[in-house]
PDB file of N, CA and C in Angstrom:
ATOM      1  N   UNK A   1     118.432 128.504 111.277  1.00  0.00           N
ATOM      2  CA  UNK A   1     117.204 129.280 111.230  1.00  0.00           C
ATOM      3  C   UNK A   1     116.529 129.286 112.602  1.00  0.00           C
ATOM      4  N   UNK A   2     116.896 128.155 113.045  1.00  0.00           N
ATOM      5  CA  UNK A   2     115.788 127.767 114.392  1.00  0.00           C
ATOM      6  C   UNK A   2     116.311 128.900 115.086  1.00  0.00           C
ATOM      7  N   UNK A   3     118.346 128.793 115.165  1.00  0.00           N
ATOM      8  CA  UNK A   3     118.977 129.564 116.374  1.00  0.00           C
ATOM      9  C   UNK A   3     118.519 131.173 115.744  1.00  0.00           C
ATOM     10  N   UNK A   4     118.465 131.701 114.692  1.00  0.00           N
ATOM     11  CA  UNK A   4     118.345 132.739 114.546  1.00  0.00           C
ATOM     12  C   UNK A   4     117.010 133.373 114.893  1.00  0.00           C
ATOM     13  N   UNK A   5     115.753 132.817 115.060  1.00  0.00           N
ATOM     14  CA  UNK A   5     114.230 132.665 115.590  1.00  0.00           C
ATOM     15  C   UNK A   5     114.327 133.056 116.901  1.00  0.00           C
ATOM     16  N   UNK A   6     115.633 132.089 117.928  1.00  0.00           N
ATOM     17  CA  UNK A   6     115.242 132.714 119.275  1.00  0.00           C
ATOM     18  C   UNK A   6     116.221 133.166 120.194  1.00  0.00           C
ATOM     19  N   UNK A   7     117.338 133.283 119.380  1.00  0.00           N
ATOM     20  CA  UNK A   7     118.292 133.758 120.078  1.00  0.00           C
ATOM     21  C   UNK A   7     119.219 134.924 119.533  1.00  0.00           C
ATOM     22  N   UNK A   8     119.358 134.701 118.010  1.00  0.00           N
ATOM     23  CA  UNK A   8     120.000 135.710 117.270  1.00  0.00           C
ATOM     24  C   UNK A   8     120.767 135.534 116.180  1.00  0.00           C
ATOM     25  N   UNK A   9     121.416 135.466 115.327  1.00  0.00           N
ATOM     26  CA  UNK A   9     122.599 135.406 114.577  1.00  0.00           C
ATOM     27  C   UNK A   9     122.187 136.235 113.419  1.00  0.00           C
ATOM     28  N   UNK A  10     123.850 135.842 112.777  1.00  0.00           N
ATOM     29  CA  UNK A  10     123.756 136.086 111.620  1.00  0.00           C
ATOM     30  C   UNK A  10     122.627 136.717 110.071  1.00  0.00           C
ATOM     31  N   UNK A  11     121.768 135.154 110.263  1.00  0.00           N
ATOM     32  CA  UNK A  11     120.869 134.912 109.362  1.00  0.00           C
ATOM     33  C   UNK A  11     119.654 135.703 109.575  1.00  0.00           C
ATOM     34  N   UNK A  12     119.774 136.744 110.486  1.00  0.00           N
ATOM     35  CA  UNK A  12     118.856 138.235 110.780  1.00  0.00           C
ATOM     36  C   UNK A  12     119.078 139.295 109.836  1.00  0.00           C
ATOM     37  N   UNK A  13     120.430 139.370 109.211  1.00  0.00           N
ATOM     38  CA  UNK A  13     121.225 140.784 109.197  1.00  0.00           C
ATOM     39  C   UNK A  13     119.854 141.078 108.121  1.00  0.00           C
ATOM     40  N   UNK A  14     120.097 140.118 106.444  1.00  0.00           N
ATOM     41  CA  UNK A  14     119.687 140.676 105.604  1.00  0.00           C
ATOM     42  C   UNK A  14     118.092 140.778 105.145  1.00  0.00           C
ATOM     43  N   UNK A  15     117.404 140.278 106.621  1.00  0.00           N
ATOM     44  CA  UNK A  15     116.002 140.587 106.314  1.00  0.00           C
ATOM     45  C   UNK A  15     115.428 141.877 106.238  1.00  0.00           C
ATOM     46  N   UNK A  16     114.331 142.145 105.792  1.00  0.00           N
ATOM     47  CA  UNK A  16     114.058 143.280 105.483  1.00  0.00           C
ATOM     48  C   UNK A  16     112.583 143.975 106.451  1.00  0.00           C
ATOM     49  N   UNK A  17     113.117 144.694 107.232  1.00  0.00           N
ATOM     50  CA  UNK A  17     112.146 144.980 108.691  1.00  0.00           C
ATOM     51  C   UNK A  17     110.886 145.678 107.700  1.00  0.00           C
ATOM     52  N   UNK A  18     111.089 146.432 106.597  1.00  0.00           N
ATOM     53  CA  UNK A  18     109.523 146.973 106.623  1.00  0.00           C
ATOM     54  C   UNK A  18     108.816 145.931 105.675  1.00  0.00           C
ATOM     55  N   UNK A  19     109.549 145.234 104.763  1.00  0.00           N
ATOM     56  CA  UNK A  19     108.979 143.800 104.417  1.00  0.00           C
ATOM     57  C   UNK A  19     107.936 142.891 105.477  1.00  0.00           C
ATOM     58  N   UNK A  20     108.705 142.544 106.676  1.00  0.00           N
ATOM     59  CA  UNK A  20     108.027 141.981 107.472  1.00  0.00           C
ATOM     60  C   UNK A  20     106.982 142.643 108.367  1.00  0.00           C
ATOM     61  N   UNK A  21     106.872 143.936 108.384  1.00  0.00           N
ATOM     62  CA  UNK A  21     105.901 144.659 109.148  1.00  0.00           C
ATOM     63  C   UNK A  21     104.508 144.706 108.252  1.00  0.00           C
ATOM     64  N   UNK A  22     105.135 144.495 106.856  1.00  0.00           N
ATOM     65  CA  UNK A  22     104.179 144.614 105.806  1.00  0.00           C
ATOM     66  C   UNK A  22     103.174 142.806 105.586  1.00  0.00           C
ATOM     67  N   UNK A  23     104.166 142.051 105.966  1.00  0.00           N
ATOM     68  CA  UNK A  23     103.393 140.746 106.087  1.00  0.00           C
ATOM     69  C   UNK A  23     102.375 140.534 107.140  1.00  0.00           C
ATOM     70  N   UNK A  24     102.946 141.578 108.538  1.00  0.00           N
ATOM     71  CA  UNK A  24     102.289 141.205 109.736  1.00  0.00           C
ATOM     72  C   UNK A  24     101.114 141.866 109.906  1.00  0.00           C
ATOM     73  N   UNK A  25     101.173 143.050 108.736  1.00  0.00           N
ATOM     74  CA  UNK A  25      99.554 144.007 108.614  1.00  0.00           C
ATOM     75  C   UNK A  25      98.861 142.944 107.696  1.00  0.00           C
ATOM     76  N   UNK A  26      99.044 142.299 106.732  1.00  0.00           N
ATOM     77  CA  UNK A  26      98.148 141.218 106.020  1.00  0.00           C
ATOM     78  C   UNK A  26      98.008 139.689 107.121  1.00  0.00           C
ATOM     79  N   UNK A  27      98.701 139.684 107.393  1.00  0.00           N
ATOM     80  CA  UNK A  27      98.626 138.333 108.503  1.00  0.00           C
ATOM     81  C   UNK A  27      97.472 138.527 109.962  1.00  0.00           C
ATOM     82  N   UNK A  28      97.617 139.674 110.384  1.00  0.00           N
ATOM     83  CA  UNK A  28      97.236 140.338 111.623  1.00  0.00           C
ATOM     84  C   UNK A  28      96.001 141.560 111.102  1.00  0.00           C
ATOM     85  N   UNK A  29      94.936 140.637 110.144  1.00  0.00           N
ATOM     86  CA  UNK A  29      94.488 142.345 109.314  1.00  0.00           C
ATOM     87  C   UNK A  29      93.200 142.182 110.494  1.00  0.00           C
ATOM     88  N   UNK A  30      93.288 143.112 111.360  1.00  0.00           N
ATOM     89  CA  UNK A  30      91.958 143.656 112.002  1.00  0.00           C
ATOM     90  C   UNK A  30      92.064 142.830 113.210  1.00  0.00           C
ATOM     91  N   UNK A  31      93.680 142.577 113.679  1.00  0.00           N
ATOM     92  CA  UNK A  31      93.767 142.393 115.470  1.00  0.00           C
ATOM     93  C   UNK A  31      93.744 143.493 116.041  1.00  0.00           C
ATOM     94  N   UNK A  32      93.931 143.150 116.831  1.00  0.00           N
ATOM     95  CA  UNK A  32      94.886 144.440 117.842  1.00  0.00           C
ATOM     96  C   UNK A  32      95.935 143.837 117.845  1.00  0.00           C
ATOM     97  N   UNK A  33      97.115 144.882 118.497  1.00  0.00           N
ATOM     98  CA  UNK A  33      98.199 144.041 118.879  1.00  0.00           C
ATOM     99  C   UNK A  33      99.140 145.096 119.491  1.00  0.00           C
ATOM    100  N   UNK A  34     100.099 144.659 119.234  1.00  0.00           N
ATOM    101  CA  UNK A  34     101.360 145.710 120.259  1.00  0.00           C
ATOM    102  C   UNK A  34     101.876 146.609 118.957  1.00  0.00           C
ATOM    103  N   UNK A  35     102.970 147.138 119.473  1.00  0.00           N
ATOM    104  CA  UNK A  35     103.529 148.355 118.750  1.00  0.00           C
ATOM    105  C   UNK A  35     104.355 147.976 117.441  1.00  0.00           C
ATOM    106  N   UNK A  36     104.071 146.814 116.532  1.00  0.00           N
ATOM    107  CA  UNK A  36     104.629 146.993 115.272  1.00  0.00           C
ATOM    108  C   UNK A  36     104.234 147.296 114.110  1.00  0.00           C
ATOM    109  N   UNK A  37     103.282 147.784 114.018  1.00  0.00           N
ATOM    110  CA  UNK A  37     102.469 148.717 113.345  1.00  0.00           C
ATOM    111  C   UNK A  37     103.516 149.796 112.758  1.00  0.00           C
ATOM    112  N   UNK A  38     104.029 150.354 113.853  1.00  0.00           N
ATOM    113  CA  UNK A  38     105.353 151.475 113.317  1.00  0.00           C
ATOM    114  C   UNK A  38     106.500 150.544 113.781  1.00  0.00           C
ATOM    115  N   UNK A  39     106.851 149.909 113.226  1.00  0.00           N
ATOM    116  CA  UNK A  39     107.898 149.416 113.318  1.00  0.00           C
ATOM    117  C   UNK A  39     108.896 148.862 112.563  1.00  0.00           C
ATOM    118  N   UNK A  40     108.794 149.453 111.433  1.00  0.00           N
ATOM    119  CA  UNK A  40     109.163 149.426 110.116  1.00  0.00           C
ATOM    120  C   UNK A  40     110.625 149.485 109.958  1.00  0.00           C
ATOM    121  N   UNK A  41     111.128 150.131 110.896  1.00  0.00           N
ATOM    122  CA  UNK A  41     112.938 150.753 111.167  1.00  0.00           C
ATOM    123  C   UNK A  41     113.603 149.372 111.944  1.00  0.00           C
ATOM    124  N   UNK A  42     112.685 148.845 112.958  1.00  0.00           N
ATOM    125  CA  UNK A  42     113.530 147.815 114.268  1.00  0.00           C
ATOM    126  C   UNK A  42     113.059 146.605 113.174  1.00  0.00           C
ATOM    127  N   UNK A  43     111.701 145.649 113.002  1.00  0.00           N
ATOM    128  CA  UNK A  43     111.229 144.587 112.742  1.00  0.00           C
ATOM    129  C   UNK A  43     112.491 143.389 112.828  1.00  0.00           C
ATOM    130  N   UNK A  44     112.520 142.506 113.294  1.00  0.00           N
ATOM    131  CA  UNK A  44     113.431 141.386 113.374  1.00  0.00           C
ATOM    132  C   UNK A  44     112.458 140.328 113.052  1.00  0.00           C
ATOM    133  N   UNK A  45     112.542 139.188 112.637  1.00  0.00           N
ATOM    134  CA  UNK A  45     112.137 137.950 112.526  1.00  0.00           C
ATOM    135  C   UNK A  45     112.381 137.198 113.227  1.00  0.00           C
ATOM    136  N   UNK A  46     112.503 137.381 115.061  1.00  0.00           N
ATOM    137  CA  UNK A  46     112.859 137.235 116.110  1.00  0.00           C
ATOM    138  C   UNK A  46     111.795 136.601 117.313  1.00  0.00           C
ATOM    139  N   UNK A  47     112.104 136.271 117.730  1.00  0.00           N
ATOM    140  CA  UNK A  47     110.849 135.611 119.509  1.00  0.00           C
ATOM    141  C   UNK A  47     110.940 136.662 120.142  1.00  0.00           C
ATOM    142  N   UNK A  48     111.775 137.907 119.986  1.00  0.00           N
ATOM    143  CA  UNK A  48     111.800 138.932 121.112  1.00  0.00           C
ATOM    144  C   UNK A  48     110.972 140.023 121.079  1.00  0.00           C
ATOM    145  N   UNK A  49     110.864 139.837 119.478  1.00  0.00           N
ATOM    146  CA  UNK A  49     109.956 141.319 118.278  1.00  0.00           C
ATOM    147  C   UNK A  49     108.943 140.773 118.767  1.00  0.00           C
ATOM    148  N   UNK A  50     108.697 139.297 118.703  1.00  0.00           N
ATOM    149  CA  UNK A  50     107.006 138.643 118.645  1.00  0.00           C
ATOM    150  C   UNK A  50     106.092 138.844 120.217  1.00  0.00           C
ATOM    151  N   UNK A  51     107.179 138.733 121.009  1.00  0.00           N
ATOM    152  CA  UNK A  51     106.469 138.872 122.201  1.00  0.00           C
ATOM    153  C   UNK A  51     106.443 140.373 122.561  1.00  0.00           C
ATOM    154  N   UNK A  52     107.791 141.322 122.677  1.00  0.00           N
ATOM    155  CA  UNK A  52     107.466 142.338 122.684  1.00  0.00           C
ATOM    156  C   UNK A  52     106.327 143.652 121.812  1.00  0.00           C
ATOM    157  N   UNK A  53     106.692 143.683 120.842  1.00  0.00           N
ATOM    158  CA  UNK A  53     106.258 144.277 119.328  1.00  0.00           C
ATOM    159  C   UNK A  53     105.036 143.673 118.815  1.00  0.00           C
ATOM    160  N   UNK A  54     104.521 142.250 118.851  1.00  0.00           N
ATOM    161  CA  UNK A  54     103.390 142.189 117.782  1.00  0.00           C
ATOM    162  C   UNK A  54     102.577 141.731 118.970  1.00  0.00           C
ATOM    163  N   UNK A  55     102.757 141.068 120.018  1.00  0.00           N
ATOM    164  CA  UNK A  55     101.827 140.249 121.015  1.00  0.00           C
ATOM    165  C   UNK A  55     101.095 141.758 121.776  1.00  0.00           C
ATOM    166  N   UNK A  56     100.198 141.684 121.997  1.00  0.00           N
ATOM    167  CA  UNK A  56      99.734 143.474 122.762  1.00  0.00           C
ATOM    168  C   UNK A  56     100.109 143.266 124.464  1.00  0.00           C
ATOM    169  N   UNK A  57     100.580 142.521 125.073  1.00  0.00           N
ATOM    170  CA  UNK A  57     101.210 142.664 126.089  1.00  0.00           C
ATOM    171  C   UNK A  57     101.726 143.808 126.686  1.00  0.00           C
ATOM    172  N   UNK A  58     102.791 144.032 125.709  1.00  0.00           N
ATOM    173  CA  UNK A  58     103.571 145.435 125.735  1.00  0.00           C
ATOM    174  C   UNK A  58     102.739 146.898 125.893  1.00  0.00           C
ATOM    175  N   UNK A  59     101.844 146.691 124.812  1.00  0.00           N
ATOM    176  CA  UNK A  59     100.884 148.101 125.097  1.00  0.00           C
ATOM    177  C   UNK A  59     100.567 148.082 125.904  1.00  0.00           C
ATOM    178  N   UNK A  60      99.429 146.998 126.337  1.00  0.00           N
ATOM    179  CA  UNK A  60      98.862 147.403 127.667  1.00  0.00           C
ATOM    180  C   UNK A  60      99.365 147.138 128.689  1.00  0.00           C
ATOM    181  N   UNK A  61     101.016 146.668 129.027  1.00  0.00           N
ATOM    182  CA  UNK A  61     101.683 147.304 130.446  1.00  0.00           C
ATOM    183  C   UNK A  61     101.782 148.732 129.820  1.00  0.00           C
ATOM    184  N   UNK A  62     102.413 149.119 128.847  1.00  0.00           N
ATOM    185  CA  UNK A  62     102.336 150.985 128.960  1.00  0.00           C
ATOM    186  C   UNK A  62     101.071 151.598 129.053  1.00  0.00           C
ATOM    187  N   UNK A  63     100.263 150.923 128.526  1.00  0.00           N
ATOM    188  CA  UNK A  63      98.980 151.726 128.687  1.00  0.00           C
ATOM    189  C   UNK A  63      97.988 151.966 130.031  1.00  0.00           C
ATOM    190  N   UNK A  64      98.286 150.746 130.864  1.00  0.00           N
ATOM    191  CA  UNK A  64      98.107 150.576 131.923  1.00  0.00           C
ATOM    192  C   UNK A  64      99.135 150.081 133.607  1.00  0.00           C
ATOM    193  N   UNK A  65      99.957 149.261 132.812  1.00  0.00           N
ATOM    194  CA  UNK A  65     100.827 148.845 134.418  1.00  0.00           C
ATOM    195  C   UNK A  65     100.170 147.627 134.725  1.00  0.00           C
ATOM    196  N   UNK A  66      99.171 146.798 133.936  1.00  0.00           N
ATOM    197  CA  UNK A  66      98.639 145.634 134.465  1.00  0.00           C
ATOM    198  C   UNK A  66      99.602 144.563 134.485  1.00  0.00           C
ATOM    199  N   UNK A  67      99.384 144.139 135.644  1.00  0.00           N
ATOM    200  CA  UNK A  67     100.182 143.318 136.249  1.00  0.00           C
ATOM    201  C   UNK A  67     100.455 141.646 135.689  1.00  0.00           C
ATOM    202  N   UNK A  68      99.287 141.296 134.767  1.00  0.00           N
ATOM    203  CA  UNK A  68      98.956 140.481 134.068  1.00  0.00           C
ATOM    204  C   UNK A  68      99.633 140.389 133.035  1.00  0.00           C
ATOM    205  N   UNK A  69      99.859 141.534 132.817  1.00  0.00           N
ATOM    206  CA  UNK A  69     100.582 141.820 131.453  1.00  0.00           C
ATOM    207  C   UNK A  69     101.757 141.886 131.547  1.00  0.00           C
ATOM    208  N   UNK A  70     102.688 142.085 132.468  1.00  0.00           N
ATOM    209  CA  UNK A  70     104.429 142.001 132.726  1.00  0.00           C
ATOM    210  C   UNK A  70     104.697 140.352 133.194  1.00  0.00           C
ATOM    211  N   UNK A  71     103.480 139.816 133.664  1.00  0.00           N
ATOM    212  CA  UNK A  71     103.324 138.399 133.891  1.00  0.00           C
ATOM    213  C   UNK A  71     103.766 137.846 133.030  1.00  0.00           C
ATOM    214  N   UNK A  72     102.973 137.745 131.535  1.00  0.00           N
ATOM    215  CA  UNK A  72     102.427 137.067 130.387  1.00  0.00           C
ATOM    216  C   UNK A  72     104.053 137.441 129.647  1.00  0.00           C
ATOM    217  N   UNK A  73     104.650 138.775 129.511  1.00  0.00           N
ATOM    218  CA  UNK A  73     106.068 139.109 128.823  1.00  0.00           C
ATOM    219  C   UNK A  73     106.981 138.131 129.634  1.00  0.00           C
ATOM    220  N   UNK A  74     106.768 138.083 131.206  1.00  0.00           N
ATOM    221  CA  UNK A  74     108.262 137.437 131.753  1.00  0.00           C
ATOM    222  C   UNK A  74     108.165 136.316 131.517  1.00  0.00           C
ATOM    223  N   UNK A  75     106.993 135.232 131.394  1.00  0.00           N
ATOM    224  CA  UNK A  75     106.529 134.038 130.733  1.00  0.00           C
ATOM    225  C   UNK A  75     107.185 133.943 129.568  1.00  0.00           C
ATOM    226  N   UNK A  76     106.874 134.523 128.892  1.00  0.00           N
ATOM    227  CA  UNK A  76     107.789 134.370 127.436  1.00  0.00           C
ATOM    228  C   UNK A  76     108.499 134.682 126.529  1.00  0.00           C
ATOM    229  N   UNK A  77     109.132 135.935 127.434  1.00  0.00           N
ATOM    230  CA  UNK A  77     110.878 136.093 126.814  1.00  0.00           C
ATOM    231  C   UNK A  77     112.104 135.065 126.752  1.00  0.00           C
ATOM    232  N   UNK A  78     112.763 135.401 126.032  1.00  0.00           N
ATOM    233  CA  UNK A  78     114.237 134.475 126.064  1.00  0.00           C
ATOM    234  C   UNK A  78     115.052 135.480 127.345  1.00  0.00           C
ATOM    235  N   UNK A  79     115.420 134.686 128.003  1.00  0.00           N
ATOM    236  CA  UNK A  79     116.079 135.060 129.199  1.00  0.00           C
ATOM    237  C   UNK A  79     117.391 133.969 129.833  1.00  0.00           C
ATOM    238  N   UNK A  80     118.612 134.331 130.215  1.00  0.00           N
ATOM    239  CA  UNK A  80     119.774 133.553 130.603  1.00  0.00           C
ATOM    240  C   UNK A  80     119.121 133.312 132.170  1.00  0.00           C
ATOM    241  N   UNK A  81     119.783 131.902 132.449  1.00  0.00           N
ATOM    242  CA  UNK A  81     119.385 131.397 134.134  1.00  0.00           C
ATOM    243  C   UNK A  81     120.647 131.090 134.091  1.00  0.00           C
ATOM    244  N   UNK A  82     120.291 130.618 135.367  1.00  0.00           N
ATOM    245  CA  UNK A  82     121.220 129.749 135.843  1.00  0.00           C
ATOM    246  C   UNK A  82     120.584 128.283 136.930  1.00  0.00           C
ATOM    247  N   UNK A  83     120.640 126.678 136.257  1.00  0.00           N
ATOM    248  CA  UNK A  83     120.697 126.141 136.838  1.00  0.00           C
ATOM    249  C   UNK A  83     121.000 125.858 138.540  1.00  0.00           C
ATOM    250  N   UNK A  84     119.921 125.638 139.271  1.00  0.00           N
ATOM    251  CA  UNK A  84     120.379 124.736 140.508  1.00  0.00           C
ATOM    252  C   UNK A  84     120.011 123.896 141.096  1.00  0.00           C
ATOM    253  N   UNK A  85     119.099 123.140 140.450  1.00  0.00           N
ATOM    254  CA  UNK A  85     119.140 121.722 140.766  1.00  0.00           C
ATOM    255  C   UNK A  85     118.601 120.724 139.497  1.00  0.00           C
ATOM    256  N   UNK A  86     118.727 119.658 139.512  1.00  0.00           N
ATOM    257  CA  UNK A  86     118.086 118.771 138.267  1.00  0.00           C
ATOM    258  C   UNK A  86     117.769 118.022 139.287  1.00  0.00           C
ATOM    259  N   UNK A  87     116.500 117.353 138.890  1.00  0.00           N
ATOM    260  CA  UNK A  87     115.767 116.243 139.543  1.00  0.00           C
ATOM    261  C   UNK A  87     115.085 115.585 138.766  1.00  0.00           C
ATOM    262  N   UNK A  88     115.991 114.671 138.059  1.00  0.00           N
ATOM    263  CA  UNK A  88     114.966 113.077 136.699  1.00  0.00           C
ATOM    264  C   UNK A  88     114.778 114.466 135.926  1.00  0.00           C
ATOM    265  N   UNK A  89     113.608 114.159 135.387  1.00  0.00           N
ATOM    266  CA  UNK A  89     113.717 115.329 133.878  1.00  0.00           C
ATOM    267  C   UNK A  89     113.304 116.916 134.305  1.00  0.00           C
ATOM    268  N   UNK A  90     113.353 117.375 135.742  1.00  0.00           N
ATOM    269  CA  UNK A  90     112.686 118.529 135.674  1.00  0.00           C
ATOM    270  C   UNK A  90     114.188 119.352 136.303  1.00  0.00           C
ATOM    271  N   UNK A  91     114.404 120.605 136.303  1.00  0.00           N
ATOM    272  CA  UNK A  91     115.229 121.520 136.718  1.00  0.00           C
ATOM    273  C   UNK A  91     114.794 122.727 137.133  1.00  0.00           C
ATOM    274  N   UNK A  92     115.477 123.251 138.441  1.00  0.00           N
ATOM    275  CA  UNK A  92     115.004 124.430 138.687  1.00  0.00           C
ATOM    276  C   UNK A  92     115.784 125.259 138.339  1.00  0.00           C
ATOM    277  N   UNK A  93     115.502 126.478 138.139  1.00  0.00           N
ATOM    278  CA  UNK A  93     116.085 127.493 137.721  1.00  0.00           C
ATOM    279  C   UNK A  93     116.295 129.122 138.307  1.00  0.00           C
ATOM    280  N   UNK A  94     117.160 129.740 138.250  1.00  0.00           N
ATOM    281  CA  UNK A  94     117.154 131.086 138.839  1.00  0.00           C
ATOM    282  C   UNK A  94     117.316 132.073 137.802  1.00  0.00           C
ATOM    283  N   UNK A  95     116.275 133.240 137.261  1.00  0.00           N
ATOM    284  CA  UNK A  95     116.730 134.208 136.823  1.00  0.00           C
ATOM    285  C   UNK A  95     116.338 135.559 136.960  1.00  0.00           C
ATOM    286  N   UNK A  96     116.184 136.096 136.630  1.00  0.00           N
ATOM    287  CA  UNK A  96     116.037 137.908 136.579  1.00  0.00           C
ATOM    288  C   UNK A  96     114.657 138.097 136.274  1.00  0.00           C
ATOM    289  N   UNK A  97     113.709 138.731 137.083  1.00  0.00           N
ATOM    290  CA  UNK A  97     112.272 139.074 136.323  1.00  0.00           C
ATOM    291  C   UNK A  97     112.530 140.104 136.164  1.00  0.00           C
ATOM    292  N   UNK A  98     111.415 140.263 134.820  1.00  0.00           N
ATOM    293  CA  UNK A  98     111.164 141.304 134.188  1.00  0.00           C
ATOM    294  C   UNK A  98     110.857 142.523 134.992  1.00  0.00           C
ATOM    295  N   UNK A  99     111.195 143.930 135.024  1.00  0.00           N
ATOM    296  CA  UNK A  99     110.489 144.566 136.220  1.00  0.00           C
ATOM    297  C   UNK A  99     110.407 145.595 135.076  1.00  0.00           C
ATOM    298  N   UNK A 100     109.428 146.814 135.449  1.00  0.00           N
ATOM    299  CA  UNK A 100     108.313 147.688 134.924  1.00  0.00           C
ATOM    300  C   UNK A 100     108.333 149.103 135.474  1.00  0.00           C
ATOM    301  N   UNK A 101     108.810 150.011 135.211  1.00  0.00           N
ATOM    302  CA  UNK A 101     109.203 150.826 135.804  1.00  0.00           C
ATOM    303  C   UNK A 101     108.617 152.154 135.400  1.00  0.00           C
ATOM    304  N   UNK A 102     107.498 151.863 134.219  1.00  0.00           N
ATOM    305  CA  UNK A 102     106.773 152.813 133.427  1.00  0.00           C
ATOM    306  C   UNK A 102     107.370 153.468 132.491  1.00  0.00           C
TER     307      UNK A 102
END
């Protein structure tokens, strides 16, 4: 369950996307938020839906281009690195930022 939360599998296939869009209008009644409102067709039970789709991040880089806001998405997507150095418990890392292209 955990791996299917933030990375993917299986245990996605048979959920039911307008089920969960329907929990997130009673859960979320009178936020704002990002674009899952209509999202009834994609919905995943995913870290990728949550940051993209329900967190309003997403809108307001389309709505605006704020820079704050492609910040806050590259912060907390699931994204592949690549290790290059470990030092005692901390590691640095190299990967791909998010870029915004309108």
């Amino acid at each position: 369950v955990v791996e299917a939360y933030w990375t993917g599998n299986g245990l996605l296939d048979p959920a039911d996307s307008a089920a969960l869009v329907e929990r997130l209008l009673d859960r979320f009644r009178g936020q704002l938020g990002g674009t899952w409102r209509e999202a009834s067709e994609r919905a995943l039970a995913h870290h990728s839906f949550q940051v993209f789709e329900v967190y309003p991040w997403a809108a307001l880089l389309r709505g605006s281009g704020h820079p704050a806001a492609l910040d806050v998405l590259d912060r907390c997507r699931i994204r592949t690195a690549r290790v290059v150095r470990v030092d005692g418990g901390s590691a640095t890392v190299r990967s791909r930022p998010l870029v915004w292209d309108g």
